[in-house]
C-alpha atoms as a PDB file:
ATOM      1  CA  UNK A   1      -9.317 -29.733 -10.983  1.00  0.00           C
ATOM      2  CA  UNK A   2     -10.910 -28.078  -8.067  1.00  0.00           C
ATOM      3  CA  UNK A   3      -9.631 -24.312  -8.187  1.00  0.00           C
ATOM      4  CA  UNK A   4     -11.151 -23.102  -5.840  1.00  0.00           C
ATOM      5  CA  UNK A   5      -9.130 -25.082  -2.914  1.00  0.00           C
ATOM      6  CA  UNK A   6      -5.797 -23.873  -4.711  1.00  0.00           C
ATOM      7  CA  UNK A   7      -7.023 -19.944  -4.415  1.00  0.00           C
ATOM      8  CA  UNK A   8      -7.721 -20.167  -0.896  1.00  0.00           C
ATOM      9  CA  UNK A   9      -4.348 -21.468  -0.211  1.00  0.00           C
ATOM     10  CA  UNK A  10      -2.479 -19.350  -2.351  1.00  0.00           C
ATOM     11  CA  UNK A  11      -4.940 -16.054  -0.919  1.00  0.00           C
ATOM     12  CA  UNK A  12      -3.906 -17.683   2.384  1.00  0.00           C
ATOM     13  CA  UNK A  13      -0.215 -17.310   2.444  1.00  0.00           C
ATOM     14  CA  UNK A  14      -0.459 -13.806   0.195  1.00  0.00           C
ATOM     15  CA  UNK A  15      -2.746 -12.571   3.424  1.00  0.00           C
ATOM     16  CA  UNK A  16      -0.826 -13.541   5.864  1.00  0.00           C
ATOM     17  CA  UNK A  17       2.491 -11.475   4.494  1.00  0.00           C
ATOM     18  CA  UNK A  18       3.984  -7.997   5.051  1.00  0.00           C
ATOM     19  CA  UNK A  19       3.633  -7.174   1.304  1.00  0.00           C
ATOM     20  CA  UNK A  20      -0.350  -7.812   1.541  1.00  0.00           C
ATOM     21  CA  UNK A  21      -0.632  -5.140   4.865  1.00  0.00           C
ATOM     22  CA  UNK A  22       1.720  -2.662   2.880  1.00  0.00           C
ATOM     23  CA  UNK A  23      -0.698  -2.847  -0.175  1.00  0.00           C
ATOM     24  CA  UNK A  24      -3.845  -2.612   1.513  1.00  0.00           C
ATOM     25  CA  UNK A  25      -2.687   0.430   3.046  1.00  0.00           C
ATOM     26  CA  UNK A  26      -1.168   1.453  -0.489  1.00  0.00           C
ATOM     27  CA  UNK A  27      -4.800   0.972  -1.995  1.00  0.00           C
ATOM     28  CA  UNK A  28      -6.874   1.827   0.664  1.00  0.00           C
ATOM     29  CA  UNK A  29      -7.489   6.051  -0.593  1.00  0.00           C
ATOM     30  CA  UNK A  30      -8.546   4.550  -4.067  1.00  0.00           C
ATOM     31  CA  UNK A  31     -10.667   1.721  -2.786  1.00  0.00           C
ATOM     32  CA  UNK A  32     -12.822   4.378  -1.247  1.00  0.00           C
ATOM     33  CA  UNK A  33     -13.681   5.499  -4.598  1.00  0.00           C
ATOM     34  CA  UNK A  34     -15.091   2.126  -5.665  1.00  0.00           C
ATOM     35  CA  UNK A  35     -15.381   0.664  -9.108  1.00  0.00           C
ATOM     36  CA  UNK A  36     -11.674   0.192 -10.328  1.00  0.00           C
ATOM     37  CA  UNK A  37     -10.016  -1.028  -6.801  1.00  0.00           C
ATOM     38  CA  UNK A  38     -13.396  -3.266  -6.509  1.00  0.00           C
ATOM     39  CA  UNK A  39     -12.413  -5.169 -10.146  1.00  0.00           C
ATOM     40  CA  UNK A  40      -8.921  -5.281  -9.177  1.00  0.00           C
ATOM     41  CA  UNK A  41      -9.607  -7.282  -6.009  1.00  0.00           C
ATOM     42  CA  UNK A  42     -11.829  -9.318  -8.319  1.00  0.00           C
ATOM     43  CA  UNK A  43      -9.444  -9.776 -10.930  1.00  0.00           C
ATOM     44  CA  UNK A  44      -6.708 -10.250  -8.147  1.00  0.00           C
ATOM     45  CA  UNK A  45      -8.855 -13.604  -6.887  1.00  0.00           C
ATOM     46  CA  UNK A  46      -9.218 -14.939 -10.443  1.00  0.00           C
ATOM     47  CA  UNK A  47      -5.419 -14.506 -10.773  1.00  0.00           C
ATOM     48  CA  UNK A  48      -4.841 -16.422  -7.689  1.00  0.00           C
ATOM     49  CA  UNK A  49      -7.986 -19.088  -8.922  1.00  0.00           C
ATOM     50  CA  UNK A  50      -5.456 -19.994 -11.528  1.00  0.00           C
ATOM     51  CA  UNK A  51      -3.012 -20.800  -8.875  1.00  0.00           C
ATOM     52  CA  UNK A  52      -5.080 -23.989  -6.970  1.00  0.00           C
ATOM     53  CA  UNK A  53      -5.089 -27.221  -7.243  1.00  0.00           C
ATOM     54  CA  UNK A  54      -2.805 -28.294  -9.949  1.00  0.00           C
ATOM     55  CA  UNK A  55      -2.092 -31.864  -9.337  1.00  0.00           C
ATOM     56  CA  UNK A  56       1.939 -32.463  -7.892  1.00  0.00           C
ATOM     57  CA  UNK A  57       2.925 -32.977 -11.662  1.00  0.00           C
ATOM     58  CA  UNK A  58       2.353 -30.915 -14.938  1.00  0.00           C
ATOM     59  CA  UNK A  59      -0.343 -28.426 -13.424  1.00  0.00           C
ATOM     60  CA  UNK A  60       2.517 -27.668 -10.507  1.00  0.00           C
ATOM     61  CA  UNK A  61       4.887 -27.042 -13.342  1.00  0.00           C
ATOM     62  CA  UNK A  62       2.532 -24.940 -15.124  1.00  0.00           C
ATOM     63  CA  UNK A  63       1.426 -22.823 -11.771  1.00  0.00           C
ATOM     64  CA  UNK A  64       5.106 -22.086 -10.982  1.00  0.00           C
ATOM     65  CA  UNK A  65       5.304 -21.106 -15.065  1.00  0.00           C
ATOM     66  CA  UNK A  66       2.605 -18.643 -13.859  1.00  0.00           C
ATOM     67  CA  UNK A  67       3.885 -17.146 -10.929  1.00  0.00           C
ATOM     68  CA  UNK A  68       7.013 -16.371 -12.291  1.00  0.00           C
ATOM     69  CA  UNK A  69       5.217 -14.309 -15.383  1.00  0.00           C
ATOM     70  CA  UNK A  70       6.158 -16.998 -17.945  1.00  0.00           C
ATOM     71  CA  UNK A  71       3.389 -16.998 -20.017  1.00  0.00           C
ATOM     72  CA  UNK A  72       3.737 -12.988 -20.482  1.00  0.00           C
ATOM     73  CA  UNK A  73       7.317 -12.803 -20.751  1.00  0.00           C
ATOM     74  CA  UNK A  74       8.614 -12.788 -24.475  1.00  0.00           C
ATOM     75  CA  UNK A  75      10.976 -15.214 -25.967  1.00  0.00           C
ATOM     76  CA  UNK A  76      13.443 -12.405 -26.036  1.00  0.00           C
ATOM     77  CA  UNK A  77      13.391 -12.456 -22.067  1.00  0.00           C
ATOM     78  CA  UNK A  78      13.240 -16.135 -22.040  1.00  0.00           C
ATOM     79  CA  UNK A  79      15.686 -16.974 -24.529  1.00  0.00           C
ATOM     80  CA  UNK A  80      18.285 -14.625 -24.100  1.00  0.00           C
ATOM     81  CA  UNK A  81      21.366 -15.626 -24.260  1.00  0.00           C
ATOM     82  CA  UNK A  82      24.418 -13.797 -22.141  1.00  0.00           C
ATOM     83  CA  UNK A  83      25.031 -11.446 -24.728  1.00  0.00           C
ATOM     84  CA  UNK A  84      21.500  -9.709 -25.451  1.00  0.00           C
ATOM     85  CA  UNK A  85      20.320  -7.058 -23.430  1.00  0.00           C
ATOM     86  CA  UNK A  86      17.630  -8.690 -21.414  1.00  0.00           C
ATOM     87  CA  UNK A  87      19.758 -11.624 -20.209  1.00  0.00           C
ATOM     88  CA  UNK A  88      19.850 -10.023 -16.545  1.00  0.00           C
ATOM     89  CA  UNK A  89      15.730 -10.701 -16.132  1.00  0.00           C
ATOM     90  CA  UNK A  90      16.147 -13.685 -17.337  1.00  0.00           C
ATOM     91  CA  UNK A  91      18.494 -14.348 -14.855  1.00  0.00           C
ATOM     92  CA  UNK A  92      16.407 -13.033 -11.870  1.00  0.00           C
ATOM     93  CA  UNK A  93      13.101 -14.789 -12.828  1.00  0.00           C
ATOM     94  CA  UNK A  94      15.533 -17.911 -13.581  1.00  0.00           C
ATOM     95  CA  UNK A  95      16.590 -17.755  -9.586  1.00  0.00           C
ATOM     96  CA  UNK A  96      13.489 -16.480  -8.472  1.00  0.00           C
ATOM     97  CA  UNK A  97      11.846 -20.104 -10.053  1.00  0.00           C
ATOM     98  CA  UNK A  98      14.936 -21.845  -8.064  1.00  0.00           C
ATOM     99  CA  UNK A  99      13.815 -20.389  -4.734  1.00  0.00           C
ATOM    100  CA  UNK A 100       9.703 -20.655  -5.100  1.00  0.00           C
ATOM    101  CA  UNK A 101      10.682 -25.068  -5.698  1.00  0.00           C
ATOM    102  CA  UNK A 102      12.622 -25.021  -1.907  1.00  0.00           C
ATOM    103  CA  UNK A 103      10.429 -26.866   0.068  1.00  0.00           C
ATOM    104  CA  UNK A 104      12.050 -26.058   3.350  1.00  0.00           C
ATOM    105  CA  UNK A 105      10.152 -24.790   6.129  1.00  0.00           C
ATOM    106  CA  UNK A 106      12.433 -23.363   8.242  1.00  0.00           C
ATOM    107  CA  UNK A 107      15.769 -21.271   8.062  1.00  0.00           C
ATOM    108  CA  UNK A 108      17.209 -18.426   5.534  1.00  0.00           C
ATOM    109  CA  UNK A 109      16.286 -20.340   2.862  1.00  0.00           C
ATOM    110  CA  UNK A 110      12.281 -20.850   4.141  1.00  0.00           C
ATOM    111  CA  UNK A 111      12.830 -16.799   4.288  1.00  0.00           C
ATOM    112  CA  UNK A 112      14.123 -16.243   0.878  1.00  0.00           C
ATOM    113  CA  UNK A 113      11.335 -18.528  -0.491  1.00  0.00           C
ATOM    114  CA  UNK A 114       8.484 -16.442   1.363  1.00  0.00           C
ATOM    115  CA  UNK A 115      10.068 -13.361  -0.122  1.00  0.00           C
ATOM    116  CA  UNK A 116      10.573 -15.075  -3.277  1.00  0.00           C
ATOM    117  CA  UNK A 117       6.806 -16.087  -2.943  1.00  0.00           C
ATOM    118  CA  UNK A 118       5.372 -12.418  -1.546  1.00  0.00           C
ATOM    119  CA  UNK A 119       7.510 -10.740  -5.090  1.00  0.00           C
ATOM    120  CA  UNK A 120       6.117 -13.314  -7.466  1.00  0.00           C
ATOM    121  CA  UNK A 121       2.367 -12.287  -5.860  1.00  0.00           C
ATOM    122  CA  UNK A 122       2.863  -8.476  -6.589  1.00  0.00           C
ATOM    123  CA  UNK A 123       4.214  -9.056 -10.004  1.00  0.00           C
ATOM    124  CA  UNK A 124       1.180 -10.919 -10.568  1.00  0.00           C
ATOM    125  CA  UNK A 125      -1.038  -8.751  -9.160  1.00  0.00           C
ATOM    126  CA  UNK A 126       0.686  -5.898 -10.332  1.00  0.00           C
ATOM    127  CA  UNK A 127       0.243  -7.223 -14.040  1.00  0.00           C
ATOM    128  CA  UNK A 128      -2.580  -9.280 -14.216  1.00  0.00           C
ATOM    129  CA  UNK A 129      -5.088  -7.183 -12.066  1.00  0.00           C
ATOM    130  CA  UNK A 130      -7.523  -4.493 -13.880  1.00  0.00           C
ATOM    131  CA  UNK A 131      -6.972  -1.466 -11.568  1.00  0.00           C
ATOM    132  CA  UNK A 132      -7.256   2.675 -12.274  1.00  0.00           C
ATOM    133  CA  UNK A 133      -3.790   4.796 -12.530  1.00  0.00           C
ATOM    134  CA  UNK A 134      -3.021   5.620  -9.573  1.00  0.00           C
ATOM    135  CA  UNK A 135      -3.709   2.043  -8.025  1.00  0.00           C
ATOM    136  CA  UNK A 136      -1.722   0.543 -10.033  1.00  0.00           C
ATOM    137  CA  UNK A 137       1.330   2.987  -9.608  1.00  0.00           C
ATOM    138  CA  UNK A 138       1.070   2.266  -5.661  1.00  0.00           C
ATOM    139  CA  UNK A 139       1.210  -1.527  -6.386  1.00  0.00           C
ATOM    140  CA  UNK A 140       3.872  -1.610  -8.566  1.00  0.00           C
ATOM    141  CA  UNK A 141       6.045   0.935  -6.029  1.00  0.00           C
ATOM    142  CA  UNK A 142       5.293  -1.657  -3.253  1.00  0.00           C
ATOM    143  CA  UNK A 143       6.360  -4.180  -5.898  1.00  0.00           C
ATOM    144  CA  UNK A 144       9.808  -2.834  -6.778  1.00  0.00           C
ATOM    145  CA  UNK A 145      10.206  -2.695  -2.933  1.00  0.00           C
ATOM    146  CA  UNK A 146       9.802  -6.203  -2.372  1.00  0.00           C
ATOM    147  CA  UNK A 147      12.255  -6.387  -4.618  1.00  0.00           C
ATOM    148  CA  UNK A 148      15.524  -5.091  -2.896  1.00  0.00           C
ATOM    149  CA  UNK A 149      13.985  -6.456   0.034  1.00  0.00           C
ATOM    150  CA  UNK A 150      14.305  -9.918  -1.390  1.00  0.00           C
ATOM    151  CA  UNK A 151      17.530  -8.560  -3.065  1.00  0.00           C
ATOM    152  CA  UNK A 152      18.840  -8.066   0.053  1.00  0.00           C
ATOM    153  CA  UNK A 153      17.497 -10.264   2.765  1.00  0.00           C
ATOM    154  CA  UNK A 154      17.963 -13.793   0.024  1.00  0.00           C
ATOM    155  CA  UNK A 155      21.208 -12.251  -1.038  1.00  0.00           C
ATOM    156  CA  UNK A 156      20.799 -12.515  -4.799  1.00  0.00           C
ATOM    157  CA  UNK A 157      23.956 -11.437  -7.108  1.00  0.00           C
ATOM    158  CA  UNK A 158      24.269  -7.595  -6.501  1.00  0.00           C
ATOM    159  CA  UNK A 159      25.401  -7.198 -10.212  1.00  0.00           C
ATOM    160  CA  UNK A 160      22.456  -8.940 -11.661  1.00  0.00           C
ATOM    161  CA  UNK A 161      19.763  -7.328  -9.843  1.00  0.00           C
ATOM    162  CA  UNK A 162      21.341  -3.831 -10.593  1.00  0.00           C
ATOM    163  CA  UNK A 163      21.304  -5.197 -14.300  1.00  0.00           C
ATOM    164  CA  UNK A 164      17.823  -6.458 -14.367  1.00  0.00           C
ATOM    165  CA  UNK A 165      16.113  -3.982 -12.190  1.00  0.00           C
ATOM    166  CA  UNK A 166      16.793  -0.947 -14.730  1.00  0.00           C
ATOM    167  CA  UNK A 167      14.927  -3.463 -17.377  1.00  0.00           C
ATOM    168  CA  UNK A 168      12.285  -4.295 -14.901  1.00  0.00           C
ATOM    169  CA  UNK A 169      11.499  -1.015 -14.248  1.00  0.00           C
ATOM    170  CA  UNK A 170      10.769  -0.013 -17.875  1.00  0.00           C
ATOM    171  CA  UNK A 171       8.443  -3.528 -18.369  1.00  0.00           C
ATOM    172  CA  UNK A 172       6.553  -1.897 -15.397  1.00  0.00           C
ATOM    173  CA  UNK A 173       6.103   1.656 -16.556  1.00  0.00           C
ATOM    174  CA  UNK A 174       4.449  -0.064 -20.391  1.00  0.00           C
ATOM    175  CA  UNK A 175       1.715  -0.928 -18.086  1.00  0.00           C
ATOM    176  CA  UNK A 176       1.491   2.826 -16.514  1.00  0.00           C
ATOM    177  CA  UNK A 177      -0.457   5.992 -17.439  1.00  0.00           C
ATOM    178  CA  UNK A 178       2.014   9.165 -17.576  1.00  0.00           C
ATOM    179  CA  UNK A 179       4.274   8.203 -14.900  1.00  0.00           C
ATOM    180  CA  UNK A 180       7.297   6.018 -15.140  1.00  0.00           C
ATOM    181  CA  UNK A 181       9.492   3.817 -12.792  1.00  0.00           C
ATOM    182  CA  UNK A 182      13.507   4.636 -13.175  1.00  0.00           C
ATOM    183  CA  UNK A 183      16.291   2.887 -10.877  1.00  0.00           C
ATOM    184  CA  UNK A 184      18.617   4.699  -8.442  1.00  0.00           C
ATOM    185  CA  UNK A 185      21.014   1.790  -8.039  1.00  0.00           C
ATOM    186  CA  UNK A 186      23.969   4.088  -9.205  1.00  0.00           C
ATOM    187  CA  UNK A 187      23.718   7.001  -6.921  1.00  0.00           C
ATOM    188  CA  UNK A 188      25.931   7.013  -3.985  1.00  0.00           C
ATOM    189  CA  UNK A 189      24.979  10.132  -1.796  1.00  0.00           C
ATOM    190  CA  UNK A 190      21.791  11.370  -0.694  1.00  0.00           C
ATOM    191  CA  UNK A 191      19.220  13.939  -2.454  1.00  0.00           C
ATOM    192  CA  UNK A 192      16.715  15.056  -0.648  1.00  0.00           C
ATOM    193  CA  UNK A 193      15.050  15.719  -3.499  1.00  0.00           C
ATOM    194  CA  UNK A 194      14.560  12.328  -5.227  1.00  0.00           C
ATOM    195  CA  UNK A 195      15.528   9.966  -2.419  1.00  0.00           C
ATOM    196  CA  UNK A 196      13.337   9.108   0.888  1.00  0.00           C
ATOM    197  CA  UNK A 197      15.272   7.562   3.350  1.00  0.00           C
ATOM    198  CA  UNK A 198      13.318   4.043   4.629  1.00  0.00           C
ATOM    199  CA  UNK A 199      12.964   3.702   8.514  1.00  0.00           C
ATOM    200  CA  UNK A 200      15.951   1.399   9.417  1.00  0.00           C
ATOM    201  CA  UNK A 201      18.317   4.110   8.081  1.00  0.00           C
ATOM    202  CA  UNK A 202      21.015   6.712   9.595  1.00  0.00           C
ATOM    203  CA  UNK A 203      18.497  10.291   9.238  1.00  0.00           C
ATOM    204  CA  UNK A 204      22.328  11.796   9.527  1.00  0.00           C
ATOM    205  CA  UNK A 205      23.978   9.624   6.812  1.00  0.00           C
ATOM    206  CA  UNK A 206      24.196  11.016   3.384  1.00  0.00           C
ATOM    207  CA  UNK A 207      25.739   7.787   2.189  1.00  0.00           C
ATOM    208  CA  UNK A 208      23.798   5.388   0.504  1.00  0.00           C
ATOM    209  CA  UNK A 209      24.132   1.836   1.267  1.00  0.00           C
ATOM    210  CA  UNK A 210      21.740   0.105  -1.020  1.00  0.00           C
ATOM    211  CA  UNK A 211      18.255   1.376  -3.047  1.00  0.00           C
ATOM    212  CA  UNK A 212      15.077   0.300  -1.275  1.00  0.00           C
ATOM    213  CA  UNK A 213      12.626   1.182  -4.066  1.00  0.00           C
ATOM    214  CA  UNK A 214      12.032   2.458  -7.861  1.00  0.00           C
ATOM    215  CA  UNK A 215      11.661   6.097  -8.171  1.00  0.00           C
ATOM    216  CA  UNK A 216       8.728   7.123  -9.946  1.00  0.00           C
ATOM    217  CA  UNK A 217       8.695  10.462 -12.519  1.00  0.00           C
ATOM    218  CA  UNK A 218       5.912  12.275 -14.675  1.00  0.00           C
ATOM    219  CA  UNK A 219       6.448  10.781 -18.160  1.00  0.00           C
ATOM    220  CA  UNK A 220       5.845  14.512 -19.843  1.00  0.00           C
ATOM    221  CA  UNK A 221       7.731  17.377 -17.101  1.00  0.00           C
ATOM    222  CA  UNK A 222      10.336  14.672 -15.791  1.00  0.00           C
ATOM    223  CA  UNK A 223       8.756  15.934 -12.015  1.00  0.00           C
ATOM    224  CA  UNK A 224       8.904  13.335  -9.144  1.00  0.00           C
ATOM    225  CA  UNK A 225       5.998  11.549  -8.583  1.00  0.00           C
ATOM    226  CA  UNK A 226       7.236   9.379  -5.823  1.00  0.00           C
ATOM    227  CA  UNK A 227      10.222   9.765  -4.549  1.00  0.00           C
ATOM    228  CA  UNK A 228      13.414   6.544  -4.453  1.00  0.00           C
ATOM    229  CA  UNK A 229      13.579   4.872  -0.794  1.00  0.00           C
ATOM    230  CA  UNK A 230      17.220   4.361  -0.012  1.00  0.00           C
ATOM    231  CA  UNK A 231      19.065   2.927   3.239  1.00  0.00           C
ATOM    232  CA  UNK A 232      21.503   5.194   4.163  1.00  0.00           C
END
């Protein structure tokens, strides 16, 4: 198996999307520092050596397995069955497998894949890389935006992303150091003080039209570390 060939494609395509630009900019104060942001790029290039060169048969299978986390998700994400509690992820990962396999190449499907794709990669990165605090609090942020991005743009089931991102959001914040992610997919008007609005939106609208991001809190004061983005 020649892994090397299959990182270079897979760092290819991760390069060449918005999600990669946002999170060099999102890591670029730490990587000044050095050491931690220096093994996290490291580790971030083994991660993606496990993606190359799997044969078109069982090692495909098994790189898809990996991109979509299933060989760190538990059997009670993975088995659950509609009437446990964490049936909603498995329902997400479940469609975001179904729209990594389109092989399309052009259209609102080829989209949906490439977002499907560009989530998968931060998820990955975001639990698979070795990377300080704050690092990894700006990757998973850019993370949970990808999210409602590909919530939005692939037009996934509005119920069962507002299910599963609540449940996301907490299997994020076990890999975080005294912060914590929390949805905002029930509020309806505008707070200044935990909501940002994102670019695209109405600056005089206090209405809001969809989340655009996790909101992230000090785990010991309950203060805002990083405020919601919201489309308003």
């Amino acid at each position: 198996m020649d892994e090397e060939r299959i990182k270079q494609a897979v760092l290819s395509v991760i390069e060449r999307t918005d999600f990669a630009r946002q999170l060099a900019r999102a890591v670029e104060p730490i990587a000044s520092g050095g050491g931690g942001t220096a093994t996290a790029a490291a580790t971030a290039t083994a991660t993606a050596t496990a993606a190359r060169d799997a044969t078109a048969n069982g090692g495909t299978q098994k790189l898809l397995t990996r991109i979509v986390l299933g060989d760190i998700l538990d059997d009670t994400i993975l088995g659950a069955r509609p009437q446990d509690r964490t049936f909603p992820l498995r329902l997400l990962f479940s469609e975001l497998g179904s729209l990594l396999t389109h092989d399309g190449d052009e259209g609102p499907k080829a989209h949906a894949a490439d977002l499907a794709f560009t989530f998968a990669s931060g998820l990955n990165f975001f639990f698979r890389a070795v990377m300080d605090a704050e690092a990894k609090l700006r990757v998973g942020f850019e993370v949970s935006r990808q999210l409602y991005l590909l919530a939005h743009d692939a037009k996934l089931d509005a119920d069962v992303v507002a299910k599963a991102a609540p449940l996301l959001a907490t299997m994020m914040s076990t890999e975080l150091e005294r912060v914590r992610f929390e949805t905002i997919d029930h509020a309806k008007v505008f707070d200044s003080q935990v909501h940002e609005r994102t670019a695209d939106s109405d600056p005089t609208a206090s209405r809001i039209l969809r989340p655009a991001s996790f909101l992230c809190r000090v785990a010991t004061n309950n203060a805002v570390k990083a405020k919601a983005q919201v489309v308003t």
